[in-house]
PDB file of N, CA and C in Angstrom:
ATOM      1  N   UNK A   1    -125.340-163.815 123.087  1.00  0.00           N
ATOM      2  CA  UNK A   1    -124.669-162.948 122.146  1.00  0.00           C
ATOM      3  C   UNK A   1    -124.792-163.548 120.747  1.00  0.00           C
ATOM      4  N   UNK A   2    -125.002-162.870 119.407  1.00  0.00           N
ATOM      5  CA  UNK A   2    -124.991-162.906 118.027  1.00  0.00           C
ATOM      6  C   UNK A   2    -123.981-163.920 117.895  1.00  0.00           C
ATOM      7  N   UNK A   3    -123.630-164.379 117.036  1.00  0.00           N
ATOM      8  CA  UNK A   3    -122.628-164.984 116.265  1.00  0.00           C
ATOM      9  C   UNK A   3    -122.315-164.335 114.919  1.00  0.00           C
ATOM     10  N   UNK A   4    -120.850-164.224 114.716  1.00  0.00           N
ATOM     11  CA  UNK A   4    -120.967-163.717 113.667  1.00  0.00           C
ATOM     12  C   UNK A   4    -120.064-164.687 112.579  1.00  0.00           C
ATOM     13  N   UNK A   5    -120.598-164.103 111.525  1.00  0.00           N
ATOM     14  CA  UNK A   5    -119.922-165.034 109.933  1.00  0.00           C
ATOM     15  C   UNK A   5    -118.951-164.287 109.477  1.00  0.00           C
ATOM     16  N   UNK A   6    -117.854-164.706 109.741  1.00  0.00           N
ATOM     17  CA  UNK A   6    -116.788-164.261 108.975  1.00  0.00           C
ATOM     18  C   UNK A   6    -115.595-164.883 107.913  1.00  0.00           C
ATOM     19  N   UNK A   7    -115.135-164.193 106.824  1.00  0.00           N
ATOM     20  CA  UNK A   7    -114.731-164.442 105.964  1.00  0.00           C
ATOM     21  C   UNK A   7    -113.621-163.142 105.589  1.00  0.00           C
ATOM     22  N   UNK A   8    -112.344-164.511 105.939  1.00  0.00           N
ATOM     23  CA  UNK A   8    -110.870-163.278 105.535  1.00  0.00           C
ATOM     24  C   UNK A   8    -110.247-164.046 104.220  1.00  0.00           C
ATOM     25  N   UNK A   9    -110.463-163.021 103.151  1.00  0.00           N
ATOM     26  CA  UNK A   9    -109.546-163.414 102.123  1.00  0.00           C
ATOM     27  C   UNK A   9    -108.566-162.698 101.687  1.00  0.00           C
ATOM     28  N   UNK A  10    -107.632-162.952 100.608  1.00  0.00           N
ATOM     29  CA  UNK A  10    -106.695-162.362 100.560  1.00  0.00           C
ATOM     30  C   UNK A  10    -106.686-161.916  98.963  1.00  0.00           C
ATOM     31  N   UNK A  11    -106.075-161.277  98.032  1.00  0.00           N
ATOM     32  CA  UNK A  11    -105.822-161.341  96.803  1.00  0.00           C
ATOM     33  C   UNK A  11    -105.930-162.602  96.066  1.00  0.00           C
ATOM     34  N   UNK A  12    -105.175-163.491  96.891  1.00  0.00           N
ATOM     35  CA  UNK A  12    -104.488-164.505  96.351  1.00  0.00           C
ATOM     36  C   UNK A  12    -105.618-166.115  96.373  1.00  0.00           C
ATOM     37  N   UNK A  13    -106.371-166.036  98.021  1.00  0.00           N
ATOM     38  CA  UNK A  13    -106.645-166.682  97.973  1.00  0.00           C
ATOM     39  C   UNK A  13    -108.080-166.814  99.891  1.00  0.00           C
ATOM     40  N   UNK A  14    -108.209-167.664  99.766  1.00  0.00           N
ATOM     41  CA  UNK A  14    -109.446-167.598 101.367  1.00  0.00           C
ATOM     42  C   UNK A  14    -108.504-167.999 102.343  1.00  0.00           C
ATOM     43  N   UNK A  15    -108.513-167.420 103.223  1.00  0.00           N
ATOM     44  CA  UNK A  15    -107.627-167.281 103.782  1.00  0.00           C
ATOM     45  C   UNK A  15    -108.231-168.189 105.686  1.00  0.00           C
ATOM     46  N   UNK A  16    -109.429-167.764 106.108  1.00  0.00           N
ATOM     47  CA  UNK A  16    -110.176-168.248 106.809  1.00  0.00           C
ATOM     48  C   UNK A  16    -111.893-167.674 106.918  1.00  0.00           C
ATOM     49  N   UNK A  17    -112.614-168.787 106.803  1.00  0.00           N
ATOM     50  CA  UNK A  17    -113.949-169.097 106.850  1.00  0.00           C
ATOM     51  C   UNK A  17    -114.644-169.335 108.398  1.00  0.00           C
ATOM     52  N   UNK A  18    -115.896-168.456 108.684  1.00  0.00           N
ATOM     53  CA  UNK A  18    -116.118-169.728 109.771  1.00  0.00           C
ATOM     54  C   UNK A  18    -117.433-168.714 111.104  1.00  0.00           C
ATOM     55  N   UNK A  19    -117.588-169.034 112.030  1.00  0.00           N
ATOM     56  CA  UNK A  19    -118.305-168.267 113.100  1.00  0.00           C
ATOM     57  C   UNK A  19    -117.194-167.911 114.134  1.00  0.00           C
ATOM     58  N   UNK A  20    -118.064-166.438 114.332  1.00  0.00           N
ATOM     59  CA  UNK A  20    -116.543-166.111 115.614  1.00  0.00           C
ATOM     60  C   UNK A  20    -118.194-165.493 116.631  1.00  0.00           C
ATOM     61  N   UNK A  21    -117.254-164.923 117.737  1.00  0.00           N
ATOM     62  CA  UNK A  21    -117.760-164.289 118.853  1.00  0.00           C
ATOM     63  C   UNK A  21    -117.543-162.785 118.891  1.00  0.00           C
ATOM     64  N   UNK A  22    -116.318-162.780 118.356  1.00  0.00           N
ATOM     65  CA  UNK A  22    -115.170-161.394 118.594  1.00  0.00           C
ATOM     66  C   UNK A  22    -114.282-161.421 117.209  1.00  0.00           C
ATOM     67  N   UNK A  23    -114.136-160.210 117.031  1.00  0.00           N
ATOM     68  CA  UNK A  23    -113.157-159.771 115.943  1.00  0.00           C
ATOM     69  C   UNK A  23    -112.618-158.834 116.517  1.00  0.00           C
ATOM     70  N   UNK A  24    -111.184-158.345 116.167  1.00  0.00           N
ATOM     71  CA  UNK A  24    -110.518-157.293 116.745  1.00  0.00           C
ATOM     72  C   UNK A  24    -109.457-157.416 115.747  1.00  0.00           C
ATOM     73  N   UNK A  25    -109.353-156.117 114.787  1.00  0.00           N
ATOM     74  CA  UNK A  25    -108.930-155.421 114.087  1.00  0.00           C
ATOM     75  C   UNK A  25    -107.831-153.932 113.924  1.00  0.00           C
ATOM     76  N   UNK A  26    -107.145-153.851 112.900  1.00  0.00           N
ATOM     77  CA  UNK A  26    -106.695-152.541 113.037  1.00  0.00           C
ATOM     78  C   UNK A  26    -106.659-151.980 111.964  1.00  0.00           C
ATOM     79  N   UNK A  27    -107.533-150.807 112.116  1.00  0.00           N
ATOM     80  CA  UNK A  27    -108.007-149.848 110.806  1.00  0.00           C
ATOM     81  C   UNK A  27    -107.000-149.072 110.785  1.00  0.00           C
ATOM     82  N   UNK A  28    -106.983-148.025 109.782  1.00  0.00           N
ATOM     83  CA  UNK A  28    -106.278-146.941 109.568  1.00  0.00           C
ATOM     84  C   UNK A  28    -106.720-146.051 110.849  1.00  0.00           C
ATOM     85  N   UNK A  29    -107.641-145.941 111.266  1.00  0.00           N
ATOM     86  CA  UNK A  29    -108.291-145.030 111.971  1.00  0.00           C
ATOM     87  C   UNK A  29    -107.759-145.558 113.876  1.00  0.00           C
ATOM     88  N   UNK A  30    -106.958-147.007 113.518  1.00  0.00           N
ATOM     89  CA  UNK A  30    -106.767-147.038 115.280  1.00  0.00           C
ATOM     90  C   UNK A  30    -107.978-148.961 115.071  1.00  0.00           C
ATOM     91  N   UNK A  31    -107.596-149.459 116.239  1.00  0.00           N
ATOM     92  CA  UNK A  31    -107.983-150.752 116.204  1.00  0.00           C
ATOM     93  C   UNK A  31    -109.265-150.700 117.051  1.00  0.00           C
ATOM     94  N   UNK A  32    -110.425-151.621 116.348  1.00  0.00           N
ATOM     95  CA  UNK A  32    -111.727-152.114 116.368  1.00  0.00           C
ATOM     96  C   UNK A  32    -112.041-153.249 116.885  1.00  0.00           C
ATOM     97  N   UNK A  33    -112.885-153.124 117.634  1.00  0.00           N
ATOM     98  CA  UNK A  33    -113.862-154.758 117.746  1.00  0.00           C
ATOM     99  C   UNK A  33    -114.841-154.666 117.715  1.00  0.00           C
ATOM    100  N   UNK A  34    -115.168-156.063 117.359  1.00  0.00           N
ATOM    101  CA  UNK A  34    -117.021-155.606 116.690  1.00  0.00           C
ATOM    102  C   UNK A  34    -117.356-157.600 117.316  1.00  0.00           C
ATOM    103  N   UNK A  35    -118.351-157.021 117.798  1.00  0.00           N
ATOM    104  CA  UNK A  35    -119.494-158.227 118.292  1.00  0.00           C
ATOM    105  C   UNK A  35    -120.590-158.361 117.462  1.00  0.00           C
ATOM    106  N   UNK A  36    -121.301-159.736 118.039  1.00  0.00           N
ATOM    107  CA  UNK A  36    -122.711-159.666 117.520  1.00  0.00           C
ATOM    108  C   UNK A  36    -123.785-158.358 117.653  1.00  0.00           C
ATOM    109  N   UNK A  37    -123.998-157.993 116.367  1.00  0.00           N
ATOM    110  CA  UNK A  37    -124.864-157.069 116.814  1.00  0.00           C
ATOM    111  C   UNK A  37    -124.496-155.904 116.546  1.00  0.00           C
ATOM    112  N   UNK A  38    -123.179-155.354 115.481  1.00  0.00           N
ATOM    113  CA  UNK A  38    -122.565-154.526 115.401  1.00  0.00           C
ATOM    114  C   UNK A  38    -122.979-153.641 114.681  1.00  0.00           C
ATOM    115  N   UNK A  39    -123.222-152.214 114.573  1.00  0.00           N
ATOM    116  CA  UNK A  39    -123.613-151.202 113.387  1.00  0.00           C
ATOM    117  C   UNK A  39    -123.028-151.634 112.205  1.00  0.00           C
ATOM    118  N   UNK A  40    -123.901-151.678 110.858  1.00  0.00           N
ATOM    119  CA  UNK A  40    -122.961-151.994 109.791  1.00  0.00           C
ATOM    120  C   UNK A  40    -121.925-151.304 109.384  1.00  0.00           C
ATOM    121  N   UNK A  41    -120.651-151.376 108.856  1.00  0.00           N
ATOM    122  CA  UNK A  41    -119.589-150.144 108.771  1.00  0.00           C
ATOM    123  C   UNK A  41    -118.786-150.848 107.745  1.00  0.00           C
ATOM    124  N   UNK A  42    -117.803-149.906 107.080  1.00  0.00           N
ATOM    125  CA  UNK A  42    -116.720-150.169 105.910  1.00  0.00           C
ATOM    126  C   UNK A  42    -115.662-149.324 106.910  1.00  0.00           C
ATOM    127  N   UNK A  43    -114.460-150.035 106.874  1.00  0.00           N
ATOM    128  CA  UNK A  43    -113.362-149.543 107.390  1.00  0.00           C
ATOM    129  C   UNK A  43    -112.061-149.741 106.714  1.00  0.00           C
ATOM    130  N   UNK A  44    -110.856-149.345 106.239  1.00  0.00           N
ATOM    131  CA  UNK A  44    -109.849-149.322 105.900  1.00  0.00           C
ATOM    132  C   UNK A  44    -108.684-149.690 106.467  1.00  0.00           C
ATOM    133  N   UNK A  45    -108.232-151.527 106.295  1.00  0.00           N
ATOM    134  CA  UNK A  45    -107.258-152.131 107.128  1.00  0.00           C
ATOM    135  C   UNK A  45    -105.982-151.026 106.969  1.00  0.00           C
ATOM    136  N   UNK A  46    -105.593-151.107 108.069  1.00  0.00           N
ATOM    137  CA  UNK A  46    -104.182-150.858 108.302  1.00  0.00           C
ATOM    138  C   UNK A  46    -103.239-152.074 108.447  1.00  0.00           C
ATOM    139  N   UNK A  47    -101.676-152.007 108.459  1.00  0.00           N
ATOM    140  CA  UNK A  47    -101.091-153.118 108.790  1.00  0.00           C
ATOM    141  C   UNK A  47    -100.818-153.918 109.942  1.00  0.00           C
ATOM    142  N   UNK A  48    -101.432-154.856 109.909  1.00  0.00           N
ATOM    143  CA  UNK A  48    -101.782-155.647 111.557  1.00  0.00           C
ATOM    144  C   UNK A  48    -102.180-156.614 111.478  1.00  0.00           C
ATOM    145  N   UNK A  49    -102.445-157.011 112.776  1.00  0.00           N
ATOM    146  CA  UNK A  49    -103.084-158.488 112.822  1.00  0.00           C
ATOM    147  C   UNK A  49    -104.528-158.040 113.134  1.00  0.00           C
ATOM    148  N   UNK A  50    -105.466-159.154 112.062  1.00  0.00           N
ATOM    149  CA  UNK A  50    -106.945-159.649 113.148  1.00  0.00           C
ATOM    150  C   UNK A  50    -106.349-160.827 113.369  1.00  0.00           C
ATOM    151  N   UNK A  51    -107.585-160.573 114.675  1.00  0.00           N
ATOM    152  CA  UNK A  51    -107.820-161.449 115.787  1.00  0.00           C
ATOM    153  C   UNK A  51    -109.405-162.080 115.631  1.00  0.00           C
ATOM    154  N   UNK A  52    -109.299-163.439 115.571  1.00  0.00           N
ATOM    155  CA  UNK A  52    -110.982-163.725 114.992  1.00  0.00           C
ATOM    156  C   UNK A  52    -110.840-164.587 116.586  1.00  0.00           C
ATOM    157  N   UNK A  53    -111.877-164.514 117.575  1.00  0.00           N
ATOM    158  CA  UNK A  53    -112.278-165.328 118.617  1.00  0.00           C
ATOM    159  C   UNK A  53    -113.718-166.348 117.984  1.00  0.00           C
ATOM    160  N   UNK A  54    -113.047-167.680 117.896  1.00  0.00           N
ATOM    161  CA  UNK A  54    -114.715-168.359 117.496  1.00  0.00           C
ATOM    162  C   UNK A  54    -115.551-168.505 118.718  1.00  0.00           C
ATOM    163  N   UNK A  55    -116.853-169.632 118.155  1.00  0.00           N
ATOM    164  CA  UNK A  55    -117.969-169.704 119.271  1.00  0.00           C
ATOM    165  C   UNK A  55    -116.980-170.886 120.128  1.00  0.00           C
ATOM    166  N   UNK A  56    -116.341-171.400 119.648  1.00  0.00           N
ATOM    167  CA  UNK A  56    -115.818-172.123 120.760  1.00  0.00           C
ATOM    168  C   UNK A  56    -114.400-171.849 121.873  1.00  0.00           C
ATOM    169  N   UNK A  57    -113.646-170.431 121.628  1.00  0.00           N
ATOM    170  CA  UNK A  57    -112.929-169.923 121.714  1.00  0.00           C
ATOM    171  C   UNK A  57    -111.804-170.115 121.661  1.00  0.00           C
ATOM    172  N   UNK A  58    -111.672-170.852 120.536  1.00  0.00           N
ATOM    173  CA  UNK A  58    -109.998-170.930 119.462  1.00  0.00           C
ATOM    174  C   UNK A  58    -109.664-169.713 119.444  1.00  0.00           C
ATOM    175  N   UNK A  59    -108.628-168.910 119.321  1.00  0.00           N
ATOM    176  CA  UNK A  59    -107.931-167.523 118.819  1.00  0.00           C
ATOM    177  C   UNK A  59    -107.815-168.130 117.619  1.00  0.00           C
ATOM    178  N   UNK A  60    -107.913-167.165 116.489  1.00  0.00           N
ATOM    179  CA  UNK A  60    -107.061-167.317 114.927  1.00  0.00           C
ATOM    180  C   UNK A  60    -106.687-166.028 114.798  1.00  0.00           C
ATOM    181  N   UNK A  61    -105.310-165.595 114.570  1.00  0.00           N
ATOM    182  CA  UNK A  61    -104.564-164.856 114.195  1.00  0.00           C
ATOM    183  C   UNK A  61    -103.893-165.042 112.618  1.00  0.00           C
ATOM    184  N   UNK A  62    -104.255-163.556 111.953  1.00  0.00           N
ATOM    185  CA  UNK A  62    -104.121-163.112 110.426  1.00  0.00           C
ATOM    186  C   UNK A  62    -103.608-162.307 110.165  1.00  0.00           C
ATOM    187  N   UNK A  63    -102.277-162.363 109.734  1.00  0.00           N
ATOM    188  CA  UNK A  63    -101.190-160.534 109.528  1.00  0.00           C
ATOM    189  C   UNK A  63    -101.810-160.008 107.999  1.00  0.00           C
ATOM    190  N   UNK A  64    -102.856-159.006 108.071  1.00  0.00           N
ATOM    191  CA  UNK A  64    -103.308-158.752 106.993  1.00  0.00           C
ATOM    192  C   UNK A  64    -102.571-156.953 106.713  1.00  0.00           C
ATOM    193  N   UNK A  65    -102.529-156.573 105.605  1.00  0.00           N
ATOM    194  CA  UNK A  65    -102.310-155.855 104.724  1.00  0.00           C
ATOM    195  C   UNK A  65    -103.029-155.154 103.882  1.00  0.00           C
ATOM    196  N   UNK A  66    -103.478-153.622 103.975  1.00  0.00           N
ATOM    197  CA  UNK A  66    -104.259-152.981 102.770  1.00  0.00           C
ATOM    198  C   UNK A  66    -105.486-153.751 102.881  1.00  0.00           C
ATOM    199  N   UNK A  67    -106.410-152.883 102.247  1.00  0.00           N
ATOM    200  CA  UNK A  67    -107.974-153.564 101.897  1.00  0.00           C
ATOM    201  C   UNK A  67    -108.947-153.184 102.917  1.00  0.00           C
ATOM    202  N   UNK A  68    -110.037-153.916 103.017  1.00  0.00           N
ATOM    203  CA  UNK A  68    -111.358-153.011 104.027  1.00  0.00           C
ATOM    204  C   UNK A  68    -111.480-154.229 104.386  1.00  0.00           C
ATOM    205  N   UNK A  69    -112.357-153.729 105.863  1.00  0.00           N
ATOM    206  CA  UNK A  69    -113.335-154.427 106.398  1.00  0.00           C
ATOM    207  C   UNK A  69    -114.983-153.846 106.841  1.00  0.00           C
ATOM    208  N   UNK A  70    -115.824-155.172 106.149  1.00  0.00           N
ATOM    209  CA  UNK A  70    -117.097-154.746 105.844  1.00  0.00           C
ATOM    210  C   UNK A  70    -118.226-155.596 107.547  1.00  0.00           C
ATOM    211  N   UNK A  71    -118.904-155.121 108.007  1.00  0.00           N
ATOM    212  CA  UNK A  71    -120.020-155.582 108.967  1.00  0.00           C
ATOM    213  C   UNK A  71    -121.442-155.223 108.036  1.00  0.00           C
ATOM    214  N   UNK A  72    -122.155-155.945 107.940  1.00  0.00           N
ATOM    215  CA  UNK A  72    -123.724-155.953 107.821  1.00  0.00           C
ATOM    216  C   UNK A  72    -124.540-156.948 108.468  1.00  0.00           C
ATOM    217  N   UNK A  73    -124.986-156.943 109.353  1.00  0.00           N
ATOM    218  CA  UNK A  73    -126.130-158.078 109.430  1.00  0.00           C
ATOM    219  C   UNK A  73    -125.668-158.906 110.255  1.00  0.00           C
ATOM    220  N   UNK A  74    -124.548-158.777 111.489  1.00  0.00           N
ATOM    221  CA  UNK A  74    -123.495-160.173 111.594  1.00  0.00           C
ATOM    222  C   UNK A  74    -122.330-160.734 110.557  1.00  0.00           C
ATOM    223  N   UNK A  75    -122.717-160.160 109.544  1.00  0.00           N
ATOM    224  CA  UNK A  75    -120.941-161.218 108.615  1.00  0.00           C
ATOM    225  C   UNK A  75    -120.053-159.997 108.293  1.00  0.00           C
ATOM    226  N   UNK A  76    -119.211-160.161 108.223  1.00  0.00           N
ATOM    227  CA  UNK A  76    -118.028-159.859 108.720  1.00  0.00           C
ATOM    228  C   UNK A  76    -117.283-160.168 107.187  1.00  0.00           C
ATOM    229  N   UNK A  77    -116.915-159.231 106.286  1.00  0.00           N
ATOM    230  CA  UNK A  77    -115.910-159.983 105.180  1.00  0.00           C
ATOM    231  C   UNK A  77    -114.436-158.916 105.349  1.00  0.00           C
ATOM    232  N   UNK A  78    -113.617-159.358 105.393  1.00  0.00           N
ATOM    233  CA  UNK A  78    -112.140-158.458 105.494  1.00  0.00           C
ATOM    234  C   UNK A  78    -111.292-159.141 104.368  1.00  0.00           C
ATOM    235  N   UNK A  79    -111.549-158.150 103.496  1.00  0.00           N
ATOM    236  CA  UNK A  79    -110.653-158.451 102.096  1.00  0.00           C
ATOM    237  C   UNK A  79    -109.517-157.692 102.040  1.00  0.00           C
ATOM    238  N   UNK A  80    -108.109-158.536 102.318  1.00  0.00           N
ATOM    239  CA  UNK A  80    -106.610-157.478 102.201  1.00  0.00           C
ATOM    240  C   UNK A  80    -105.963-158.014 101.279  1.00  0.00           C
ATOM    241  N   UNK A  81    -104.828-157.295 100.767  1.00  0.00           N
ATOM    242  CA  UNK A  81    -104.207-156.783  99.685  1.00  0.00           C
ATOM    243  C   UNK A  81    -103.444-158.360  99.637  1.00  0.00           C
ATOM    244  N   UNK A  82    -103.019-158.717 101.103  1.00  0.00           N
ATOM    245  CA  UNK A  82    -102.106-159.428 101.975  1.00  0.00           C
ATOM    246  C   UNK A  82    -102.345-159.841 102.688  1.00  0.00           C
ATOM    247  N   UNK A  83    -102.527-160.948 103.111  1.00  0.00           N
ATOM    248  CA  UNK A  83    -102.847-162.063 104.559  1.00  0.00           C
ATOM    249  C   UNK A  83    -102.126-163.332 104.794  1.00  0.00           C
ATOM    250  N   UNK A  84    -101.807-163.621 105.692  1.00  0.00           N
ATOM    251  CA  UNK A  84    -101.532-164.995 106.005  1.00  0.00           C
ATOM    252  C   UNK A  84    -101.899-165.365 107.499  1.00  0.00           C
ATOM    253  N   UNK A  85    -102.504-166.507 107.604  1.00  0.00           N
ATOM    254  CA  UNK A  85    -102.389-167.047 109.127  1.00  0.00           C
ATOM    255  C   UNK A  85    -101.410-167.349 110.054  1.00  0.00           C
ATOM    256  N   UNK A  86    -101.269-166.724 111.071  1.00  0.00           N
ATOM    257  CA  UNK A  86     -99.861-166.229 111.898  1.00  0.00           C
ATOM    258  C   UNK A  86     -99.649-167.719 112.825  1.00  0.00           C
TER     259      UNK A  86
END
């Protein structure tokens, strides 16, 4: 499976950097996961947690707020209004 590059920042500041396996998200539209290998897409956070699974399978949990999340190519950037690591 792909690896993917992801990068959660916040308004304020970077919030977490790094390679995951799994992302799992919640859009406005209802909650997402996206693997290696994912169609590229822009989506519109809703209020929730991501869930970043790395290659070594740490969980990192992020109560993010407002803002999008972008896929191209494998990387992964989720820029919210609001974040912190849970």
């Amino acid at each position: 499976m792909a690896k993917l590059t992801v990068s959660v920042v916040s308004a304020e500041r970077e919030i977490w950097t790094g390679d995951a396996s799994q992302i799992v998200a919640k859009t406005v539209e209802g909650e997402i996961g996206i693997l290696g290998g994912h169609e590229p897409m822009l989506a519109l956070l809703a209020h929730g947690e991501v869930r970043v699974t790395t290659g070594s399978g740490e969980k990192i949990a992020v109560d993010a707020e407002g803002g999008f999340l972008s896929v191209d190519h494998d990387v992964v950037t989720i820029v919210a209004s609001r974040a912190a690591l849970v």
